[in-house]
Protein backbone atom coordinates (compact mmCIF):
# COMPACT_ATOMS: atom_id res chain seq x y z
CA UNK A 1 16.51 -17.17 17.68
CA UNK A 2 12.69 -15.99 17.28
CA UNK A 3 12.10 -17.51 13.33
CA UNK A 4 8.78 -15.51 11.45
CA UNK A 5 7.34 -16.26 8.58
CA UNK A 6 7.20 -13.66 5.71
CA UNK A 7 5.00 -14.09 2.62
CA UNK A 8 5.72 -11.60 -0.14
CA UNK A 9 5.65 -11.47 -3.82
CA UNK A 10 8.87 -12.04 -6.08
CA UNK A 11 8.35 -8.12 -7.43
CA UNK A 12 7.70 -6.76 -3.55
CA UNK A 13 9.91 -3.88 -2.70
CA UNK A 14 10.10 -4.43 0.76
CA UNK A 15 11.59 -7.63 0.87
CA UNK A 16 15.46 -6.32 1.53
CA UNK A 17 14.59 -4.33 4.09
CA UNK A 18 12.91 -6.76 6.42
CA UNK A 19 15.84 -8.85 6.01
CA UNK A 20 18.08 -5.89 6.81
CA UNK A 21 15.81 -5.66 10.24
CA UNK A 22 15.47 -8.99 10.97
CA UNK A 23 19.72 -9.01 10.97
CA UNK A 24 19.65 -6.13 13.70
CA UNK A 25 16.84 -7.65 15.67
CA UNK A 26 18.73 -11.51 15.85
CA UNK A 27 15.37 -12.90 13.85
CA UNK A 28 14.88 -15.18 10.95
CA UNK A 29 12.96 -14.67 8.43
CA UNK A 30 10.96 -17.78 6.44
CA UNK A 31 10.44 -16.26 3.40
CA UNK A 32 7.82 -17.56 0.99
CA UNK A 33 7.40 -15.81 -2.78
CA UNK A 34 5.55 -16.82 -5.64
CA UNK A 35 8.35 -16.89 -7.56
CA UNK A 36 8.78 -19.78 -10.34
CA UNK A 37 9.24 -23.82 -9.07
CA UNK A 38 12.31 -23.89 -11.66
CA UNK A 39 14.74 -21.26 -10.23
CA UNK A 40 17.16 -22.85 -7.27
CA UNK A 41 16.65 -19.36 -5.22
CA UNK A 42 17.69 -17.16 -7.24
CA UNK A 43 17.83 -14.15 -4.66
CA UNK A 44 20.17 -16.61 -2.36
CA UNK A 45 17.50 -15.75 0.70
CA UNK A 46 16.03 -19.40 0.38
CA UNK A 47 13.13 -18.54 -0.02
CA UNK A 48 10.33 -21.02 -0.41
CA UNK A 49 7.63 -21.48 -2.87
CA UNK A 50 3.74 -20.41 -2.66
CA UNK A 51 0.73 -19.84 -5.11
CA UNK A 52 -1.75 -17.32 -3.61
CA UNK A 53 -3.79 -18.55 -6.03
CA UNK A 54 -3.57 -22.17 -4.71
CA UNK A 55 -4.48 -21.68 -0.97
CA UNK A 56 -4.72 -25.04 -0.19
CA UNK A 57 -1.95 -26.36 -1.31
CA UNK A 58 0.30 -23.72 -0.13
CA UNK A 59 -1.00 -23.71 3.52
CA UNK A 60 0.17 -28.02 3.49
CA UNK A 61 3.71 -27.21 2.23
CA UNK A 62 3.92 -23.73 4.88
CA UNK A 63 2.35 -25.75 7.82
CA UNK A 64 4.50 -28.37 6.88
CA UNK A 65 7.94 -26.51 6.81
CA UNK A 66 6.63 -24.65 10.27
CA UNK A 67 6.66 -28.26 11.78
CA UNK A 68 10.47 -28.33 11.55
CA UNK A 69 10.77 -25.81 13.54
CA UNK A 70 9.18 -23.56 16.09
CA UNK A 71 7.33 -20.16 13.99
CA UNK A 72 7.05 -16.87 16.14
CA UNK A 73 5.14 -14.44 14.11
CA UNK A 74 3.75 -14.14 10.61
CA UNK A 75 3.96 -11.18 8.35
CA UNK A 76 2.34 -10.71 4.65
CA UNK A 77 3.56 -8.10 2.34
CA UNK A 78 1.40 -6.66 -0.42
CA UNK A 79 -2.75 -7.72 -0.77
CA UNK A 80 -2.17 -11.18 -1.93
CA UNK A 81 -0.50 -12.95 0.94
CA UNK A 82 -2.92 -11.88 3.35
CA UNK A 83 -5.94 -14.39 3.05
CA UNK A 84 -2.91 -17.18 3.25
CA UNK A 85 -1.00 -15.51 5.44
CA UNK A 86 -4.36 -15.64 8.08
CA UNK A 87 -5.09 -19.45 7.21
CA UNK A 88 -1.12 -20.28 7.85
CA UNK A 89 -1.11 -18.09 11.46
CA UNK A 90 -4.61 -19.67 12.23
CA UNK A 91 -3.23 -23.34 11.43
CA UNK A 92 0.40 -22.56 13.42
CA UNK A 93 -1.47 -21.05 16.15
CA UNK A 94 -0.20 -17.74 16.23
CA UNK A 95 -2.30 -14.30 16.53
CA UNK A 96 -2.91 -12.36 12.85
CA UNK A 97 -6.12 -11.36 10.98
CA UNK A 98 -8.64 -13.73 10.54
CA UNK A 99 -8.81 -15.12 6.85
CA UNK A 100 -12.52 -13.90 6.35
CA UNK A 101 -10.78 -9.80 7.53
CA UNK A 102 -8.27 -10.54 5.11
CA UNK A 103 -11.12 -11.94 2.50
CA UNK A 104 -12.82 -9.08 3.23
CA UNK A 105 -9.54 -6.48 2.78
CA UNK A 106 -9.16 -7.92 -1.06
CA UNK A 107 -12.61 -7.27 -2.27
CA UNK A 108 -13.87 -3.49 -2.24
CA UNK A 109 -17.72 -4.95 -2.59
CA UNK A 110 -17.44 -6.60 0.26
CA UNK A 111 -15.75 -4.34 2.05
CA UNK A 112 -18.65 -1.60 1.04
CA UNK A 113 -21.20 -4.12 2.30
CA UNK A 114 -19.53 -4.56 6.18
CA UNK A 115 -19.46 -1.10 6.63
CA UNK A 116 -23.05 -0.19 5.00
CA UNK A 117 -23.97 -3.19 7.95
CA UNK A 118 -22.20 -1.28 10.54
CA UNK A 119 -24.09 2.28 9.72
CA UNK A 120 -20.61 3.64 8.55
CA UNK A 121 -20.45 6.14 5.64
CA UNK A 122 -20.17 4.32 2.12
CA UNK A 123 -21.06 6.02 -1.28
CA UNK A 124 -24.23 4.69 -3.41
CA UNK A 125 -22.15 1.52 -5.20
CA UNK A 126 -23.09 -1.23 -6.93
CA UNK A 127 -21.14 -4.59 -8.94
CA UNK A 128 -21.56 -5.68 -12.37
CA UNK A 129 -20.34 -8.32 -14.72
CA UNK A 130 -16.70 -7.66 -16.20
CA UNK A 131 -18.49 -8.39 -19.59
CA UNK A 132 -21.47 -6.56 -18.74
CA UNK A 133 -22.46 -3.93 -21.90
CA UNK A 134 -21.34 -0.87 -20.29
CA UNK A 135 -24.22 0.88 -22.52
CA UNK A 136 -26.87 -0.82 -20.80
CA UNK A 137 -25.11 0.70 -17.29
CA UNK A 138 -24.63 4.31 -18.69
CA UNK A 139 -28.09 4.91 -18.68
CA UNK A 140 -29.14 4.09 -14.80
CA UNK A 141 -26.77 5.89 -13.13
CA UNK A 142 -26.13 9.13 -11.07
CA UNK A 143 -23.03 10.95 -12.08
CA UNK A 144 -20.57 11.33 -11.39
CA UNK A 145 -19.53 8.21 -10.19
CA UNK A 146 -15.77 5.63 -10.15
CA UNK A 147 -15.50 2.99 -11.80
CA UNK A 148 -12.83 0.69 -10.41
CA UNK A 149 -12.40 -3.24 -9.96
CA UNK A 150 -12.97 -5.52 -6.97
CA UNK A 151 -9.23 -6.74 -6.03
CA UNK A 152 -6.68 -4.07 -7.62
CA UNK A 153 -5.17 -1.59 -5.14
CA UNK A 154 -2.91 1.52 -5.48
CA UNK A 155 -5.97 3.41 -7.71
CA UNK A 156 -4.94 1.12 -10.62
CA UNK A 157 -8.37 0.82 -13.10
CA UNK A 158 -9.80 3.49 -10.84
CA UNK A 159 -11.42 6.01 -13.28
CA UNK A 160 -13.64 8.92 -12.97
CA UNK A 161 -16.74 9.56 -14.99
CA UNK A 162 -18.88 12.16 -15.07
CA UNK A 163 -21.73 11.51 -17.81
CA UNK A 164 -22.76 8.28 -19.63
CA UNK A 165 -20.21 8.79 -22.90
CA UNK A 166 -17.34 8.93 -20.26
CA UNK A 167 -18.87 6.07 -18.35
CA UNK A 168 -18.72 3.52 -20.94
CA UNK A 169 -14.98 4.35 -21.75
CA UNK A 170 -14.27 3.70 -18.35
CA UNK A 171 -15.87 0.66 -18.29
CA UNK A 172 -14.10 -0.40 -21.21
CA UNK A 173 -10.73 0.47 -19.70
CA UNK A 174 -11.21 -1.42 -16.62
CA UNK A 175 -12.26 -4.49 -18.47
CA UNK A 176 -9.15 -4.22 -20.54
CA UNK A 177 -7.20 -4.45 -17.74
CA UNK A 178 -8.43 -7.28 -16.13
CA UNK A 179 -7.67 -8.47 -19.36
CA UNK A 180 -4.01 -8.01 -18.72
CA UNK A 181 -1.27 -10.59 -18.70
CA UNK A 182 -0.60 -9.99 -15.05
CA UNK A 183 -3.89 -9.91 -13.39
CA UNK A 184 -5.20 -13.48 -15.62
CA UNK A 185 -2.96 -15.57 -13.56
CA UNK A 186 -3.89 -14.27 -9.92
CA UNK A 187 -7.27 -16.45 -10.88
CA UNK A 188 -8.92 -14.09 -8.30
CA UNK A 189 -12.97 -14.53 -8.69
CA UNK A 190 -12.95 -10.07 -7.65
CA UNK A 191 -11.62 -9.44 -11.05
CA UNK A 192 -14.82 -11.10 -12.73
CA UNK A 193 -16.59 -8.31 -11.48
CA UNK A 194 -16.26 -4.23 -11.59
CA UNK A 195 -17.45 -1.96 -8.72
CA UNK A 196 -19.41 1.68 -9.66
CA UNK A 197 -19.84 3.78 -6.75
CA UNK A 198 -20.58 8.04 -6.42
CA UNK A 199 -17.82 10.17 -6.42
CA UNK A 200 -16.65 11.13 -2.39
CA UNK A 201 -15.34 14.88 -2.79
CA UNK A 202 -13.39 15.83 0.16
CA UNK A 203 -9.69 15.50 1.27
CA UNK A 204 -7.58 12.16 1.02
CA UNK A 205 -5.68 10.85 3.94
CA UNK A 206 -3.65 7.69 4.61
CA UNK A 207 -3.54 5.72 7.90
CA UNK A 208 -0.71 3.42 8.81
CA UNK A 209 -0.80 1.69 12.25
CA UNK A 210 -0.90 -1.77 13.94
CA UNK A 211 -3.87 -4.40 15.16
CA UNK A 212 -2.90 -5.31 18.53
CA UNK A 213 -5.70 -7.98 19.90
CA UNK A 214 -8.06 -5.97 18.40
CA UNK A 215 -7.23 -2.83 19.88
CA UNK A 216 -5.85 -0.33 16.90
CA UNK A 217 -2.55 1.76 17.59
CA UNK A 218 -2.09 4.54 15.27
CA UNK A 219 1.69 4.92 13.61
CA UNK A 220 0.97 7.53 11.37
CA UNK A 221 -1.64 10.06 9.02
CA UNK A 222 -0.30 10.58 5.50
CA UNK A 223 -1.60 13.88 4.40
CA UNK A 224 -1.42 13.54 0.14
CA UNK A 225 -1.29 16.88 -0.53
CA UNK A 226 -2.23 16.78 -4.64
CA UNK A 227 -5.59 16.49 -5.18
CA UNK A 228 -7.09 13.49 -6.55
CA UNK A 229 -9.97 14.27 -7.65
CA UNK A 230 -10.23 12.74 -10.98
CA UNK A 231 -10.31 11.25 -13.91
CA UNK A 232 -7.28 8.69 -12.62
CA UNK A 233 -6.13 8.67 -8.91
CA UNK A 234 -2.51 8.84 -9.56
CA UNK A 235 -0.91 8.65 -5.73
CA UNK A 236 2.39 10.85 -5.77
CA UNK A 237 3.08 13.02 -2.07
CA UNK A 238 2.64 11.29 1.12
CA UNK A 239 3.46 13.26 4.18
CA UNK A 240 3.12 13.17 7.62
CA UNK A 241 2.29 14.47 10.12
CA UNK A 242 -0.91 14.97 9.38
CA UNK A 243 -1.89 19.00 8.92
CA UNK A 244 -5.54 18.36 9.22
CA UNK A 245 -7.03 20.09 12.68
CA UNK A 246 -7.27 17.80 15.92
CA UNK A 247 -10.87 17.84 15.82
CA UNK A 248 -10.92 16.27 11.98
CA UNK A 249 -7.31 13.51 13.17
CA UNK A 250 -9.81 12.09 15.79
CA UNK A 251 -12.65 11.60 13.42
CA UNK A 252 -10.12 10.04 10.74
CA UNK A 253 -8.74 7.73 13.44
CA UNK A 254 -12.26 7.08 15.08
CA UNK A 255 -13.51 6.17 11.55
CA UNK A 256 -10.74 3.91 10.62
CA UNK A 257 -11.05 2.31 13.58
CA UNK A 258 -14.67 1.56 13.26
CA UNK A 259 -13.96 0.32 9.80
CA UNK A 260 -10.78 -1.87 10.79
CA UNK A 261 -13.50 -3.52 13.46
CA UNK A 262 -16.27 -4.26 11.00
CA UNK A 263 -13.65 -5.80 8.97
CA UNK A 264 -12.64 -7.86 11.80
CA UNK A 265 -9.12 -7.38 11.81
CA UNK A 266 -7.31 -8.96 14.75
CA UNK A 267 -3.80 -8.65 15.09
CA UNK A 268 -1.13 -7.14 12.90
CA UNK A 269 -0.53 -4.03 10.78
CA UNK A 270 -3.23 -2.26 8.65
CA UNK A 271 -3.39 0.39 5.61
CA UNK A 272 -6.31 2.19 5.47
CA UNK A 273 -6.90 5.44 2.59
CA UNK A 274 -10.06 7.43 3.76
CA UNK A 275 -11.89 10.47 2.41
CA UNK A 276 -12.98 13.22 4.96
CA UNK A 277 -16.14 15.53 3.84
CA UNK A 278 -18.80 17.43 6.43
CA UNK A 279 -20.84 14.15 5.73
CA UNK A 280 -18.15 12.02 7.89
CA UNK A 281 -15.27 9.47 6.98
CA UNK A 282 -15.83 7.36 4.33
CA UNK A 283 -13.20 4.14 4.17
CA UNK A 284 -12.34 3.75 0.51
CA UNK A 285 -9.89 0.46 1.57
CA UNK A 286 -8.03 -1.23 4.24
CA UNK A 287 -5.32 -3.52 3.70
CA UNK A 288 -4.49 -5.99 6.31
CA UNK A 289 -0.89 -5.49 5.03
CA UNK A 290 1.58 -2.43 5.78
CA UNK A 291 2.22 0.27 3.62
CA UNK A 292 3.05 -1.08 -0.18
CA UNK A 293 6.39 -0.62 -2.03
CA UNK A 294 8.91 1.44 -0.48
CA UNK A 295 7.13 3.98 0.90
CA UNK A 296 7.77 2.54 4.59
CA UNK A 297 10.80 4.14 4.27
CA UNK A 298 9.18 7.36 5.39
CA UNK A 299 8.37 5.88 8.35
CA UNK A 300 10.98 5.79 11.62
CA UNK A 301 10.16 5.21 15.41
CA UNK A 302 11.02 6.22 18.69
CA UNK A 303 10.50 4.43 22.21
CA UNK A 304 8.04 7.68 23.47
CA UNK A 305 9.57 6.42 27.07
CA UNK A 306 12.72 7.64 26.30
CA UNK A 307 12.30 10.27 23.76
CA UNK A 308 13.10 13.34 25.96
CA UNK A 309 15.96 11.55 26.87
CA UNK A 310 17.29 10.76 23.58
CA UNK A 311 16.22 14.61 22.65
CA UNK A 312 18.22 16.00 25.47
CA UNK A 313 21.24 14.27 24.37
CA UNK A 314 20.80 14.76 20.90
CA UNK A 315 20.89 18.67 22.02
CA UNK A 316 24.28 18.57 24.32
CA UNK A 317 25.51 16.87 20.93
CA UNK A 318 26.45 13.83 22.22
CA UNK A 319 24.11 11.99 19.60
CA UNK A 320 22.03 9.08 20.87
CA UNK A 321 19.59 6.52 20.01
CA UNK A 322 18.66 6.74 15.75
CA UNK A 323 15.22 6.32 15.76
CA UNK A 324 13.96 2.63 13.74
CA UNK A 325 12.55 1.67 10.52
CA UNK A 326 9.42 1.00 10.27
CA UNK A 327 10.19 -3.02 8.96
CA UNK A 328 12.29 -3.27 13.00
CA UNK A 329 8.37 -1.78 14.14
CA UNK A 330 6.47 -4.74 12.81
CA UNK A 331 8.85 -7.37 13.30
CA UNK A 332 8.92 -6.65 16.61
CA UNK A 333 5.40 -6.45 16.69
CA UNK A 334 5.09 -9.61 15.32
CA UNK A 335 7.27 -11.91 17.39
CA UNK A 336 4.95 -10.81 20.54
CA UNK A 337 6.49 -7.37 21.38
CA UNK A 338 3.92 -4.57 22.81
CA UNK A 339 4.87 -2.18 20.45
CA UNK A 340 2.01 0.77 22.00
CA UNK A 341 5.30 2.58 23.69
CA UNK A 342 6.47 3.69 20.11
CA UNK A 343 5.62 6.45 18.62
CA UNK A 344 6.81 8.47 15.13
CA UNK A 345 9.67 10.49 15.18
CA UNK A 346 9.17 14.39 15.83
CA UNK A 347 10.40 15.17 12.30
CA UNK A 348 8.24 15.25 9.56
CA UNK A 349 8.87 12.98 6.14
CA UNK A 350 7.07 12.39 3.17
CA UNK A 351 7.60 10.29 -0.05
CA UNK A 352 6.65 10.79 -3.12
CA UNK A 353 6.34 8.28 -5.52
CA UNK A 354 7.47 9.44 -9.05
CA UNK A 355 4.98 9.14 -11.50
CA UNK A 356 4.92 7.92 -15.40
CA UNK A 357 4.26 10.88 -17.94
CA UNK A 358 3.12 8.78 -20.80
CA UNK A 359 3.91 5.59 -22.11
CA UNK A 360 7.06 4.54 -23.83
CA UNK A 361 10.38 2.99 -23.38
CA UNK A 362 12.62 4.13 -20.63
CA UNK A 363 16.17 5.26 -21.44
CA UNK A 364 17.34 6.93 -18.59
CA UNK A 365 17.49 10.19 -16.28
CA UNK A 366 19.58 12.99 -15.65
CA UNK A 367 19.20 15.70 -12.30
CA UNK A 368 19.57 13.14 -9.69
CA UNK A 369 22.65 14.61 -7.95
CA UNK A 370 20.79 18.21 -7.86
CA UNK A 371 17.56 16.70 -6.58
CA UNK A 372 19.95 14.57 -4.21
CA UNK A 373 21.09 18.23 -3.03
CA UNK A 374 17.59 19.70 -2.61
CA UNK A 375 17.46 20.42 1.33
CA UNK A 376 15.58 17.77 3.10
CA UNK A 377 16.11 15.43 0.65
CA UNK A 378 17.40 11.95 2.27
CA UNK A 379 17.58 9.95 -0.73
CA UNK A 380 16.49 9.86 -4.46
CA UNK A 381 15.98 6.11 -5.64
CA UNK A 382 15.02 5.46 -9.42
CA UNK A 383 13.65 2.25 -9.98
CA UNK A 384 12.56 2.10 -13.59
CA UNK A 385 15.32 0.14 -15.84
CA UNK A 386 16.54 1.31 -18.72
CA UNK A 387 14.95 -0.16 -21.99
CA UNK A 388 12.00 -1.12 -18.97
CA UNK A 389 8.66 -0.55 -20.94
CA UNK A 390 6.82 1.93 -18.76
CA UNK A 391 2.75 2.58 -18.82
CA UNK A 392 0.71 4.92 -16.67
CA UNK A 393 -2.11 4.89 -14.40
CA UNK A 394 -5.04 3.66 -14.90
CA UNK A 395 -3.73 0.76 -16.85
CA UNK A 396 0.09 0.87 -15.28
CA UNK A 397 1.13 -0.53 -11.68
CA UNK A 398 4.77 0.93 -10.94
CA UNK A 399 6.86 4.47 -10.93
CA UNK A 400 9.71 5.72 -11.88
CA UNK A 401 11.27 5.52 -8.66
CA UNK A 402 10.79 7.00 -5.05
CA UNK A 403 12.13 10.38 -3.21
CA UNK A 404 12.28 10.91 0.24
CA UNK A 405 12.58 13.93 2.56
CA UNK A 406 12.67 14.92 6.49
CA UNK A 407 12.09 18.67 7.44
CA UNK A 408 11.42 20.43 10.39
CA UNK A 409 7.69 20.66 9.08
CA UNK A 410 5.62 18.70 7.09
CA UNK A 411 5.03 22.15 4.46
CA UNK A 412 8.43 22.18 4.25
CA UNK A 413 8.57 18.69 3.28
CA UNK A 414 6.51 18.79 0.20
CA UNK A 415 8.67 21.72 -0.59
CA UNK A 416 11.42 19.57 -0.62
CA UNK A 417 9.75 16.65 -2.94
CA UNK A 418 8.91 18.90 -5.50
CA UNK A 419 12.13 20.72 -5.89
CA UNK A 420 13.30 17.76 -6.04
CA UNK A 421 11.10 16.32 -8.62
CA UNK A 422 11.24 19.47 -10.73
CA UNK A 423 15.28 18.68 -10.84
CA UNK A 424 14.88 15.60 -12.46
CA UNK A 425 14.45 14.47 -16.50
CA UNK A 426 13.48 11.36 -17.48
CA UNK A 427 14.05 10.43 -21.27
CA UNK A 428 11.71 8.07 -22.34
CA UNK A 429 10.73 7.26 -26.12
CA UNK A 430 7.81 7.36 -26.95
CA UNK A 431 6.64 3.85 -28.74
CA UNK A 432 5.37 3.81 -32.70
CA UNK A 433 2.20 3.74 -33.20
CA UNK A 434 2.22 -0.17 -34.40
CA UNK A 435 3.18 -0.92 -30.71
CA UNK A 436 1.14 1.57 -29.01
CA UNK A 437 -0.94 0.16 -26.23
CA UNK A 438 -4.93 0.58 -26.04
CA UNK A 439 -5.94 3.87 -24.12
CA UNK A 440 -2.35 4.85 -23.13
């Protein structure tokens, strides 16, 4: 039995479904969360213990456990695995993204600075002190311009400003929340510091695919269809494929792929969100993780070998092959599998992730069975608890929940989400002013 090692967080979405693969596939999974030293696996997955904010340590007890037995792949889930996830494969001896790439992945300055080295498109940016005197900064800059810090991802504390008044309430909202209970004990030296750049215009696209020996093989381009163009970068549609026109997919894939090489990413999968303008392709991240939460569920493959087979049997109605999820994709990827012969399936899907109105306390929804009946709609999955205590972007980090839709097209798709979005009515209270939260 091939046995890979998969580092996660305790609040990562994506943990059941690897598992779920990993069953169909005959694998093991080694999990390793950052959940707390005191609980006798509570999930019942035995999972082991890491701190990502403890390298060191961690890499001893994972090398240590991989001694027992022998380790065939390594995946991280999420931005804060990564850098450990690099340093365990690089200590076991299997193939994965250099530490430095994955270094590099976390911390949006740096990232800016490789590909300003490699003569790739970057806005005018610049890093100050978290407790810098955003006053003294209001007054030297070219608006507009985002304000957003070093080591958060999914547009959380990214904030647009376009004159010196909304600058410096901004910057006072981004150093709130590195203020915040759940960023303190990361202990990441990127949130000491808060990144200003110009404002890209253009059109957003996502890129999911896979490092193989430093070759990249693209899975999939994520149209998001709502602009996001400011203030806050709220994420909701993703859908694929892509509609842009051929001539602007190959500059999106040749600039990703440029970026994912000044990086220095090696081996394994890769996120990358991009803004396309006439002045070129300009990187705003890469993760050297896969798609975040459970928006891989949009993604399913097909062997491309024997897709016109499996098409012309689906046709005489004798059913055939389902295609796989993208979790089977990466596993098999990452036990040593050439996974180039796979391509998406011909149907187009998007996800949208449901986002928080305001702030308050979640009671509940109603609509879901008449968004569940929306055509194209495969599933509607609310994740918000009741009594949960929900806050928005720029300060917030979660949704309501996930929908997800196939269609013959990828317009038809998005028509889909947001019928079956507009079905849906979530009752949340609205906290008293005593307990209202700064800037919400």
């Amino acid at each position: 039995m091939k046995r890979v090692l998969l580092l996660t967080t305790a609040t990562g979405y994506q943990t059941r479904s690897f598992g779920d693969a990993a069953a169909r596939l005959g694998i093991e999974l080694v999990f390793w969360l950052d959940r707390c030293r005191g609980l006798a696996d509570p999930w019942g997955d035995r999972s082991l213990v890491v701190r990502y904010y403890d390298d060191d340590r961690s890499l001893e007890t994972i090398v240590g456990a991989a001694s027992e037995g022998p380790i065939d792949g390594v995946i991280a889930l999420g931005d804060q695995p990564t850098v450990l996830a690099g340093r365990a494969a690089e200590a076991i001896g299997l193939p994965f993204h250099p530490p430095d790439a994955a270094r590099i992945c976390r911390n949006k300055r740096e990232g800016r600075q490789r590909l300003q080295s490699a003569g790739l498109p970057v806005p005018a940016f610049q890093c100050v002190d978290v407790e810098a005197s955003p006053h003294e900064v209001a007054g030297r800059l070219t608006y507009p311009v985002v304000v957003k810090p070093l080591g958060l991802s999914g547009s959380r504390g990214v904030i647009r400003a376009d004159d010196p008044a909304g600058f410096v309430r901004a910057f006072a909202r981004v150093q709130h929340i590195l203020r915040a209970p759940d960023i303190r004990p990361m202990k990441d030296p990127a949130h000491r510091h808060i990144l200003i750049e110009s404002f890209i215009p253009g059109t957003e696209f996502a890129v999911e695919g896979v490092m193989q020996h430093g070759e990249l093989h693209v899975l999939a381009i994520f149209d998001k269809p709502d602009p996001l163009e400011g203030p806050f970068f709220e994420e909701t549609i993703y859908v694929t494929p892509s509609r842009a026109a051929d001539g602007d997919v190959h500059r999106i894939v040749a600039g990703v792929t440029a970026a994912a090489s000044a990086f220095g990413l090696r081996h394994g999968p890769i996120h990358a969100e991009c803004r396309l303008n006439a002045a070129g392709v300009f990187v705003l991240e890469i993760g050297a993780r896969p798609i975040g939460g459970l928006c891989a569920r949009s993604l399913r493959f097909e062997d491309a070998a024997t897709r016109a087979a499996r098409s012309a049997i689906r046709r005489a109605g004798c059913g055939g092959d389902a295609p796989i999820p993208f979790e089977e994709l990466l596993l098999r990827h990452a036990i040593g599998e050439d996974v180039g012969g796979w391509v998406r399936e011909s149907r187009a899907s998007g996800v949208m992730m449901v986002p928080i109105p305001h702030a308050g306390v979640y009671r509940g929804v109603d609509g879901v069975q008449a968004a569940c009946r929306v055509t194209g709609i495969d599933e509607v999955l609310i994740t918000a608890k009741p009594d949960q205590h929900l806050v928005p972007l720029p300060e917030g980090a979660s949704y309501l929940g996930f929908i997800f839709a196939h269609a013959a097209t990828a317009a038809a798709a998005v028509g889909a989400l947001r019928a079956a979005h507009h079905a849906l009515r979530f009752r949340i209270d609205r906290e008293l002013p005593m307990a209202k939260a700064p800037f919400a």
